[in-house]
Protein backbone atom coordinates (compact mmCIF):
# COMPACT_ATOMS: atom_id res chain seq x y z
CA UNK A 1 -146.95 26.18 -41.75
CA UNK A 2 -143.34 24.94 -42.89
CA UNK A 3 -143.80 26.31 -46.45
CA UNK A 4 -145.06 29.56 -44.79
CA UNK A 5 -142.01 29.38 -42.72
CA UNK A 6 -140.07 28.68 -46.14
CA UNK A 7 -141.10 31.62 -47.93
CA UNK A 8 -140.87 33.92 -45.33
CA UNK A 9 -137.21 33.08 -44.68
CA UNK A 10 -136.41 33.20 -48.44
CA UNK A 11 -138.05 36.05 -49.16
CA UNK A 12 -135.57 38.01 -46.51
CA UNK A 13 -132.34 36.06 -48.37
CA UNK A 14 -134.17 37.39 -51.81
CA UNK A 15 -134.41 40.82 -50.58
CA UNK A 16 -130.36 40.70 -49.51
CA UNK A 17 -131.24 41.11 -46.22
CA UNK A 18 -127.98 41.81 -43.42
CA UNK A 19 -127.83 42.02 -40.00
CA UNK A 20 -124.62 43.82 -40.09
CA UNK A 21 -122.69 43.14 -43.52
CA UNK A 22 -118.88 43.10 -43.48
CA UNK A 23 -117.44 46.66 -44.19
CA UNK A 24 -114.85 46.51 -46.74
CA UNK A 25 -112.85 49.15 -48.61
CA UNK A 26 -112.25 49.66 -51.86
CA UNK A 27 -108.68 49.16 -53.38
CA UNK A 28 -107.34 51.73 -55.67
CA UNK A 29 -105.23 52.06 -58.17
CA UNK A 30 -103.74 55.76 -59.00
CA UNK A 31 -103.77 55.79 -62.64
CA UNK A 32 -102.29 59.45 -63.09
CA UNK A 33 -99.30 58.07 -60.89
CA UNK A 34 -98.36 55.45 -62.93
CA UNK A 35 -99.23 52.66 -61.30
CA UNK A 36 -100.86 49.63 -62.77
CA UNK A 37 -102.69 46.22 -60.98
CA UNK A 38 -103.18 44.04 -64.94
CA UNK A 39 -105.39 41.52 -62.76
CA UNK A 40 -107.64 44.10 -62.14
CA UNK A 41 -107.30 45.67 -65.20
CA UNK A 42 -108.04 42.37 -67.75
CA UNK A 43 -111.49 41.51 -65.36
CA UNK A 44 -114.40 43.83 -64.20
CA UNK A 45 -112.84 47.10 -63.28
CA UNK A 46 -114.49 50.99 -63.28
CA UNK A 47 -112.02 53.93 -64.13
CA UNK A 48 -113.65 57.53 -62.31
CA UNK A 49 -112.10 60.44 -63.43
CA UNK A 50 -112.59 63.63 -61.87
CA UNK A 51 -111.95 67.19 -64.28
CA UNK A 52 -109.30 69.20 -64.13
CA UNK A 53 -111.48 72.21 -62.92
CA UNK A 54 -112.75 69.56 -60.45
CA UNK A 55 -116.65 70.31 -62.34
CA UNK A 56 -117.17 66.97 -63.97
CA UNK A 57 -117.05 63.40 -62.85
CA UNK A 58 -117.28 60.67 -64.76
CA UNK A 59 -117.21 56.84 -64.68
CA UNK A 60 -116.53 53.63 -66.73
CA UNK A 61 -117.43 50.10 -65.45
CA UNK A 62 -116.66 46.85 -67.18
CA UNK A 63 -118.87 43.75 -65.17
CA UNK A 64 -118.57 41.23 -68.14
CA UNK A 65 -117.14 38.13 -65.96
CA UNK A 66 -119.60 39.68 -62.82
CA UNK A 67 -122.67 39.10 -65.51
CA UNK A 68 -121.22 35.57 -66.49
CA UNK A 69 -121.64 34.94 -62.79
CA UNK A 70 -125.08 35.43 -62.54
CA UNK A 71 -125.93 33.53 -65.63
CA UNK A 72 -124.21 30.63 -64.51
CA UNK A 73 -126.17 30.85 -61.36
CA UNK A 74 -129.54 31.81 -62.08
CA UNK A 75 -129.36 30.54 -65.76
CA UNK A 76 -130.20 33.94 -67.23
CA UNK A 77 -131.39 34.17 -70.86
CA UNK A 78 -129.87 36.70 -73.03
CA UNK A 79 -133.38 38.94 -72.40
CA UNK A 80 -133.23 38.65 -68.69
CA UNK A 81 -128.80 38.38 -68.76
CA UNK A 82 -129.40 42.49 -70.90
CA UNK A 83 -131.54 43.56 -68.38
CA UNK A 84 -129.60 42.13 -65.09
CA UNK A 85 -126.55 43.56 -66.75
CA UNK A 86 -127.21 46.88 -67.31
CA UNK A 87 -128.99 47.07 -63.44
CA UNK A 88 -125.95 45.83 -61.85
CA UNK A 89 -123.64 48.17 -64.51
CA UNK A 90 -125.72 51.19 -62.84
CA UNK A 91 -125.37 50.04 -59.35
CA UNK A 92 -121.70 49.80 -59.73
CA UNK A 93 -121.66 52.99 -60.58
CA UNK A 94 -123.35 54.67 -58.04
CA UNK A 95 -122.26 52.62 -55.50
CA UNK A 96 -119.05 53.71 -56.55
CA UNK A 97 -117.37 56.58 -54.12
CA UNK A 98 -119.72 55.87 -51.47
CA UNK A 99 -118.93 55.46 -47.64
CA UNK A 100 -117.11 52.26 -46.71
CA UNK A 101 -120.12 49.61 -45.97
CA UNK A 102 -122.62 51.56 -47.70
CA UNK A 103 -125.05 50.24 -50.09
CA UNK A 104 -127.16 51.32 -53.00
CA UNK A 105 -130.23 48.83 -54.09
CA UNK A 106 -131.96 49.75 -57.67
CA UNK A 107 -135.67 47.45 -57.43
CA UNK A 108 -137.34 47.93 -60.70
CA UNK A 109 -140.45 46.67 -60.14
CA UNK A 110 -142.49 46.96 -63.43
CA UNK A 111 -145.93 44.94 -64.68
CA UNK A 112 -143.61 43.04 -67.43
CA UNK A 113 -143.19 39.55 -67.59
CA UNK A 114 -139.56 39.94 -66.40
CA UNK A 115 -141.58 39.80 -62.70
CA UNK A 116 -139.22 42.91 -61.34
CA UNK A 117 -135.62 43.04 -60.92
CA UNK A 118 -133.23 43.58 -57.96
CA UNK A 119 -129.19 44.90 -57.92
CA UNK A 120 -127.52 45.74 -55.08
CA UNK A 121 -124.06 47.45 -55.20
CA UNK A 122 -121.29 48.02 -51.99
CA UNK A 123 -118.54 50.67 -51.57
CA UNK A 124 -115.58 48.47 -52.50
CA UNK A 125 -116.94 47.27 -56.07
CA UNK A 126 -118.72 44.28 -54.87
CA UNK A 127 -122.48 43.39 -55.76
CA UNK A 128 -125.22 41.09 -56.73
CA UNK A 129 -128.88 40.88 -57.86
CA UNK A 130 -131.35 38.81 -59.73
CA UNK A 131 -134.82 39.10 -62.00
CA UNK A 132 -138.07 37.39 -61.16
CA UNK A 133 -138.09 35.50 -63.62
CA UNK A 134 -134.60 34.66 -65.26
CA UNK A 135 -135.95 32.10 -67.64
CA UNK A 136 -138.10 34.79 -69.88
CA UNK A 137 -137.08 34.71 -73.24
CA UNK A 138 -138.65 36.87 -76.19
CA UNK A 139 -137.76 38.14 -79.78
CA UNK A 140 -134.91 40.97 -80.38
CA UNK A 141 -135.60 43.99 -81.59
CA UNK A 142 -133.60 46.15 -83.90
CA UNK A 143 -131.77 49.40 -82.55
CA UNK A 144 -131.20 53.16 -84.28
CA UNK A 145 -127.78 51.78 -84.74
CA UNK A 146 -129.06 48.47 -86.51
CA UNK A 147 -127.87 46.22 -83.63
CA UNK A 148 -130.46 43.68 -82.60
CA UNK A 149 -131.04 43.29 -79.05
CA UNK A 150 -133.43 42.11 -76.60
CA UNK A 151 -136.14 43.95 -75.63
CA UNK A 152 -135.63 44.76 -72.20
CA UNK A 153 -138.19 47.56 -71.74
CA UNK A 154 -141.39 45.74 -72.77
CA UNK A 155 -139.68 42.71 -70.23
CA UNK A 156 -139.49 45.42 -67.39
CA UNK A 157 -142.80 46.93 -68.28
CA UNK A 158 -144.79 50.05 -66.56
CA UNK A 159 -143.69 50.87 -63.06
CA UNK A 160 -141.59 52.67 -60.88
CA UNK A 161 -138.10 52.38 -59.55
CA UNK A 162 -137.48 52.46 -56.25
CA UNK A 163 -133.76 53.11 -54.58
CA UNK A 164 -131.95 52.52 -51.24
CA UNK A 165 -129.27 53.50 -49.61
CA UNK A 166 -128.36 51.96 -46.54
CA UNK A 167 -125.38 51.67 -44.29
CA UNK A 168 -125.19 49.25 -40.81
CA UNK A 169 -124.94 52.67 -38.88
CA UNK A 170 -127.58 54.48 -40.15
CA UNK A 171 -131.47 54.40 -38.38
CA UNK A 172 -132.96 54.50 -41.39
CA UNK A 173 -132.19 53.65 -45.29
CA UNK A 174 -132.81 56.54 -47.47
CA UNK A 175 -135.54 55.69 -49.79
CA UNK A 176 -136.77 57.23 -53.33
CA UNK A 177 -139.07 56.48 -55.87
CA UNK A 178 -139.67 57.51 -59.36
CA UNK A 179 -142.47 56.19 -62.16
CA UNK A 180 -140.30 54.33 -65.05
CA UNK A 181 -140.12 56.71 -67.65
CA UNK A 182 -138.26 54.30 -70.47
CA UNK A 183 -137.95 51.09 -68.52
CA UNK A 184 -134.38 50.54 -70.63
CA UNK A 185 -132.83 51.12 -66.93
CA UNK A 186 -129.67 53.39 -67.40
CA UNK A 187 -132.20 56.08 -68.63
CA UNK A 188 -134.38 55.38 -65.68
CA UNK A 189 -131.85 55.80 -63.32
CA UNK A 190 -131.18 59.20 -64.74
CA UNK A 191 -134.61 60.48 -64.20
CA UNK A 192 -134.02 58.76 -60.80
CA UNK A 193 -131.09 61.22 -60.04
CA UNK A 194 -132.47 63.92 -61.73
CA UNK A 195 -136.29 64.03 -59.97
CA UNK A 196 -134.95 62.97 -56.34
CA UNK A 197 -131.01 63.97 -56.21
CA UNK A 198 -131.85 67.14 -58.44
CA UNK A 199 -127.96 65.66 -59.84
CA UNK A 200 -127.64 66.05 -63.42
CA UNK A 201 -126.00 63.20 -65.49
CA UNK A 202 -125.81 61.21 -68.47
CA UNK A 203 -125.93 57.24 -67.91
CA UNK A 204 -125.75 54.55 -70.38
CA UNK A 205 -125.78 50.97 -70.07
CA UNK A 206 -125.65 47.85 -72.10
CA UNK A 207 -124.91 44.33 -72.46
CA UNK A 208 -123.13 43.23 -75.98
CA UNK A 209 -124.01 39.37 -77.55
CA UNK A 210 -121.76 37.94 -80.33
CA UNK A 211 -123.74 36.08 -83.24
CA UNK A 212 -123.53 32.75 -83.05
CA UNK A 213 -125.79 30.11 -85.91
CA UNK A 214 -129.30 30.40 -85.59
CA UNK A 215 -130.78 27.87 -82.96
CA UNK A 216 -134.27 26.46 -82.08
CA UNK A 217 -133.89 27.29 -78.47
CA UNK A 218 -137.67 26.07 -77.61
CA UNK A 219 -135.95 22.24 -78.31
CA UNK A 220 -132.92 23.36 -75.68
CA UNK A 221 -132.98 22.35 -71.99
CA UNK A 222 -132.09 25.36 -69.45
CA UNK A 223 -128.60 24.13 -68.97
CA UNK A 224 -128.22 23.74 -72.79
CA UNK A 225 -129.42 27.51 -72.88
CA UNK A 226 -127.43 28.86 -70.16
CA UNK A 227 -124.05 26.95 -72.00
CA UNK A 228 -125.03 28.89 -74.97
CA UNK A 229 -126.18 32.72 -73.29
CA UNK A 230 -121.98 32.17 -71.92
CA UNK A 231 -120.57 31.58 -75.36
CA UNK A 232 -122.76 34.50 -76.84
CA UNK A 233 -121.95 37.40 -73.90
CA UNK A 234 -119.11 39.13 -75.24
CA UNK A 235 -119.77 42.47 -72.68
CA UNK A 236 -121.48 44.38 -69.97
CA UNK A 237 -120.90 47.87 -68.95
CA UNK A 238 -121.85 51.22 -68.22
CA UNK A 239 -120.70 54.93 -68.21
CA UNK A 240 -121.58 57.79 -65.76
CA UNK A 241 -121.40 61.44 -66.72
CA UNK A 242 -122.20 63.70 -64.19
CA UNK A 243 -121.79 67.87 -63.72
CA UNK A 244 -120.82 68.90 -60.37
CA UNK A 245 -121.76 71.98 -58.73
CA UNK A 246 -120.16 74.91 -60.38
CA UNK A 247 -119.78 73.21 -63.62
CA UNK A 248 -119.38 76.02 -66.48
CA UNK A 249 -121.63 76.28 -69.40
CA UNK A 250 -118.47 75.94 -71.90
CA UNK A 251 -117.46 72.52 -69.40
CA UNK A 252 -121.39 71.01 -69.67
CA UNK A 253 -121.53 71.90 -73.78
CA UNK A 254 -118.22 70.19 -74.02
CA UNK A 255 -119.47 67.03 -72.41
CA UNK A 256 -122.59 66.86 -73.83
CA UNK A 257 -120.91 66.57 -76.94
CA UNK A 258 -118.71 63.75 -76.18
CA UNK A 259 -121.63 61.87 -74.84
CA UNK A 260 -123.70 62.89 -78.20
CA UNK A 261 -120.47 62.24 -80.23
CA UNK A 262 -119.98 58.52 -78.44
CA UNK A 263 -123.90 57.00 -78.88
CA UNK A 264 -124.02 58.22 -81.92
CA UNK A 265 -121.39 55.75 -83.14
CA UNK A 266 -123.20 52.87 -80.81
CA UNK A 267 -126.95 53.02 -78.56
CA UNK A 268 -124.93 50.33 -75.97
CA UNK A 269 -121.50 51.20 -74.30
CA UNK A 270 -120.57 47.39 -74.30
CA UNK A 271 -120.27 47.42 -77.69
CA UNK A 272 -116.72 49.51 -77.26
CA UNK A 273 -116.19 47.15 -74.31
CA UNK A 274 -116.50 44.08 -76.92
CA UNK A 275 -114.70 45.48 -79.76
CA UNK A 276 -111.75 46.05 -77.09
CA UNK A 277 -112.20 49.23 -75.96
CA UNK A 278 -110.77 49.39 -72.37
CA UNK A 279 -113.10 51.42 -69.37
CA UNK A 280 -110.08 53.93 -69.76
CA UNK A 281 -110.34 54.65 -73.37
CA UNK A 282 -113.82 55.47 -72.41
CA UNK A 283 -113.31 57.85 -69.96
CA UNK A 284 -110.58 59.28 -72.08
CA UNK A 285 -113.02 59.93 -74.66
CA UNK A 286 -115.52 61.40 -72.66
CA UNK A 287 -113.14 63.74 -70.91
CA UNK A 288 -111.51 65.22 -74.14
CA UNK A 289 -112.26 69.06 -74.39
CA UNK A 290 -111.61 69.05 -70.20
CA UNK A 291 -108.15 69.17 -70.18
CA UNK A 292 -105.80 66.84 -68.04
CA UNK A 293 -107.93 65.47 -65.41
CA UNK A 294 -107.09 65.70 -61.40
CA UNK A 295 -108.16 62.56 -60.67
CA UNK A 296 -107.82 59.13 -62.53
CA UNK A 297 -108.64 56.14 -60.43
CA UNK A 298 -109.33 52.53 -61.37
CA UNK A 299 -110.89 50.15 -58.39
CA UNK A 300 -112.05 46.50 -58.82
CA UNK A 301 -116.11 45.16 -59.95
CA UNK A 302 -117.06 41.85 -58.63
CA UNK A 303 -119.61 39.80 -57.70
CA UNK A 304 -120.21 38.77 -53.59
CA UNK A 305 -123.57 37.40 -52.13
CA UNK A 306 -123.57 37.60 -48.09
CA UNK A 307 -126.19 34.45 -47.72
CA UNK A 308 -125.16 32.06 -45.25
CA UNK A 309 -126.73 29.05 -43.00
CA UNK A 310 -126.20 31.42 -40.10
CA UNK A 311 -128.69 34.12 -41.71
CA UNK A 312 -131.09 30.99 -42.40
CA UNK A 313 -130.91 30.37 -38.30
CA UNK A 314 -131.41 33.94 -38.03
CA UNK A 315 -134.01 34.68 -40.00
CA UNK A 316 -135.78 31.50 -38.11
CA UNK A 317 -135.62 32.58 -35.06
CA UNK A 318 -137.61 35.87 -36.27
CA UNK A 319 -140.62 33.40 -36.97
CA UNK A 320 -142.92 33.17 -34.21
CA UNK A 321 -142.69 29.83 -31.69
CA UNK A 322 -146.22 28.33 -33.31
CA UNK A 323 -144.44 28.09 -36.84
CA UNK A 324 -141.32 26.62 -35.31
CA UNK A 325 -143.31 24.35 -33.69
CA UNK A 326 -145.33 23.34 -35.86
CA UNK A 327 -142.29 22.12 -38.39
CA UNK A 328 -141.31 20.30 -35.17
CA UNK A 329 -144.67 18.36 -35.52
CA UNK A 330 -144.59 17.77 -39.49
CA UNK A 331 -141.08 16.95 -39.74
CA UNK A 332 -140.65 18.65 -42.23
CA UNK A 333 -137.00 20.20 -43.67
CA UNK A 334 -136.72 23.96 -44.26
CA UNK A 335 -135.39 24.84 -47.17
CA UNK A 336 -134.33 28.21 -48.47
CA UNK A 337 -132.39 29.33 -51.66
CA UNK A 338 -131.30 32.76 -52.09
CA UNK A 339 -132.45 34.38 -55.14
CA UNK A 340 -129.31 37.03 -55.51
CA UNK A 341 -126.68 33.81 -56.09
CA UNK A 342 -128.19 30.65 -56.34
CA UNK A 343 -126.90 28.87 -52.96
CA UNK A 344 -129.49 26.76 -51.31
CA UNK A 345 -129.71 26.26 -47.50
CA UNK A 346 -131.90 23.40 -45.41
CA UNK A 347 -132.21 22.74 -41.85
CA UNK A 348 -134.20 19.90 -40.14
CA UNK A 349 -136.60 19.63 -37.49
CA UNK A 350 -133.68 18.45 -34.89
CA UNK A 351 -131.58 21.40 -36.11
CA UNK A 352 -134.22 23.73 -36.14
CA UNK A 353 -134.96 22.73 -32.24
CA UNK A 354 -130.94 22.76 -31.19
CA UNK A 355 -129.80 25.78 -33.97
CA UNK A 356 -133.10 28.02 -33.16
CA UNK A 357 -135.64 27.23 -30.53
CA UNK A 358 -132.51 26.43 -27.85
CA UNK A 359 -131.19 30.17 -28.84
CA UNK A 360 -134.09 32.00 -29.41
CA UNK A 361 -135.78 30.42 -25.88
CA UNK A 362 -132.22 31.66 -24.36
């Protein structure tokens, strides 16, 4: 039963599983005050801006170098780097303002041959996530705005999308579902907020590829492919638009036409992110009609995984004593890898009996 046992313990690292994650708070950086952090400002940051009649919120994220990441580690095509991208854009963004140790988790889990996708996003900025299959590579397809870009909808495929919220305190996660609408994810997550948080908003997400000479990629190996997805990402990012209770109808129109006004010039927000365009600008733009906003924050994006060889003991000791004993009998290693970063974990029989059956017998 060892590859039983295998599976069972990475299917718990897959699904980001924590006992009881760290609890870390976001750091801030008061934009309206003057102050400035240019670390955080020339990597993955999100600028939230709040109206000046306090009726509109809305949101920027730039998680280029986060994407990079996860390409390096899960050697993501372009297909499956657009549609990890974009996820872990919109999970930044609505993790974004939550509770200190709370969690959002966006599972899109659609009959394409992308084999479901999984972002999870914390309080302070930090997240992670990976697709089924990362190695899934298919032709582009032309947008309104004559860009060419993969096509991450028929990858997801027909589905639903389910999301979590979670925090170490709480009894229960709060769970919703909704059927995938568009499967081009920021859209979905709209309908998301829309059907289940009755929260009306305007999300857009995108990942931006720089032309490079035509290759025969079928001739490439994976690390020859992944070398070449890194020198093509240019950017990843998102935007979140949201009305607040009490929002005026003059306040919504004005918005709406910012948002209308900004993907009419480009489907993807990345695109701005690529050509230059700083989260800021972005928000700036979307704002304009609102007046001077109250509230003009920018807070760090990154990527963390909390995997560990302890939550491979732990996870062990959930197994019942016949499996452990059995890879006593076979001899056999455990091995685990965790599907949100890459690491790998193994344990032998002798550590298995002094790390798991000695504490779990105690």
């Amino acid at each position: 039963r060892a590859p039983a046992a295998r599976g069972f313990v990475a299917t718990r690292l897959a699904a980001g599983y924590d006992e009881r994650p760290p609890l870390a708070s976001p750091t801030y950086v008061n934009l309206l005050e003057g102050e400035t952090n240019r670390t955080m400002a020339e990597g993955d940051h999100m600028v939230s801006a709040l109206s000046a009649e306090g009726d509109v919120s809305i949101k920027v994220a730039r998680n280029t170098e986060t994407l990079r990441e996860l390409v390096r580690r899960q050697g993501l095509t372009e297909l499956t780097a657009d549609a990890l991208g974009r996820s872990m854009a919109c999970t930044a963004l609505l993790a974004n303002g939550l509770k200190d140790g709370q969690t959002v988790q966006l599972a899109f889990a659609g009959e394409g041959p992308m084999d479901g996708m999984l972002t999870i996003g914390e309080a302070d900025g930090a997240g992670r996530g990976y697709v089924g299959n990362p190695h899934l590579d298919l032709p582009w397809k032309t947008g309104k705005d004559g860009t060419k870009r993969p096509d991450v909808s028929w990858a997801i495929g027909a589905g639903q999308l389910k999301v979590v919220k979670n925090h170490p305190d709480w009894i229960q996660p709060y769970n919703g579902i909704v059927e995938l609408k568009t499967a081009t994810v920021a859209e979905d997550v709209a309908v998301y907020l829309a059907e289940s948080e009755q929260r009306k908003t305007a999300i857009g997400a995108g990942v931006a590829f720089a032309e490079i000479d035509a290759l025969d990629t079928k001739e490439l190996t994976n690390d020859e492919r992944t070398e070449i997805v890194l020198k093509r990402l240019a950017a990843s990012g998102g935007f979140f638009v949201e009305l607040l209770p009490g929002c005026s109808e003059a306040a919504a129109e004005q918005v709406e036409q910012n948002v209308f006004r900004l993907i009419a010039r480009s489907e993807s927000p990345a695109t701005f992110l690529a050509g230059g365009t700083s989260p800021q600008q972005l928000v700036e733009e979307l704002m304009m009609g609102l007046g001077k906003p109250r509230q003009l924050m920018m807070s760090e994006v990154s990527f963390r995984c909390h995997c560990s060889r302890e939550r491979l003991e732990n996870a062990l000791r959930m197994l019942p004593r016949e499996d452990l004993d059995d890879i006593l009998e076979k001899g056999e290693d455990v091995d685990a890898k965790c599907e949100l970063c890459g690491a790998k974990y193994s344990m032998t029989p002798d550590e298995v009996r002094d790390n798991v059956i000695a504490a779990k017998a105690s």
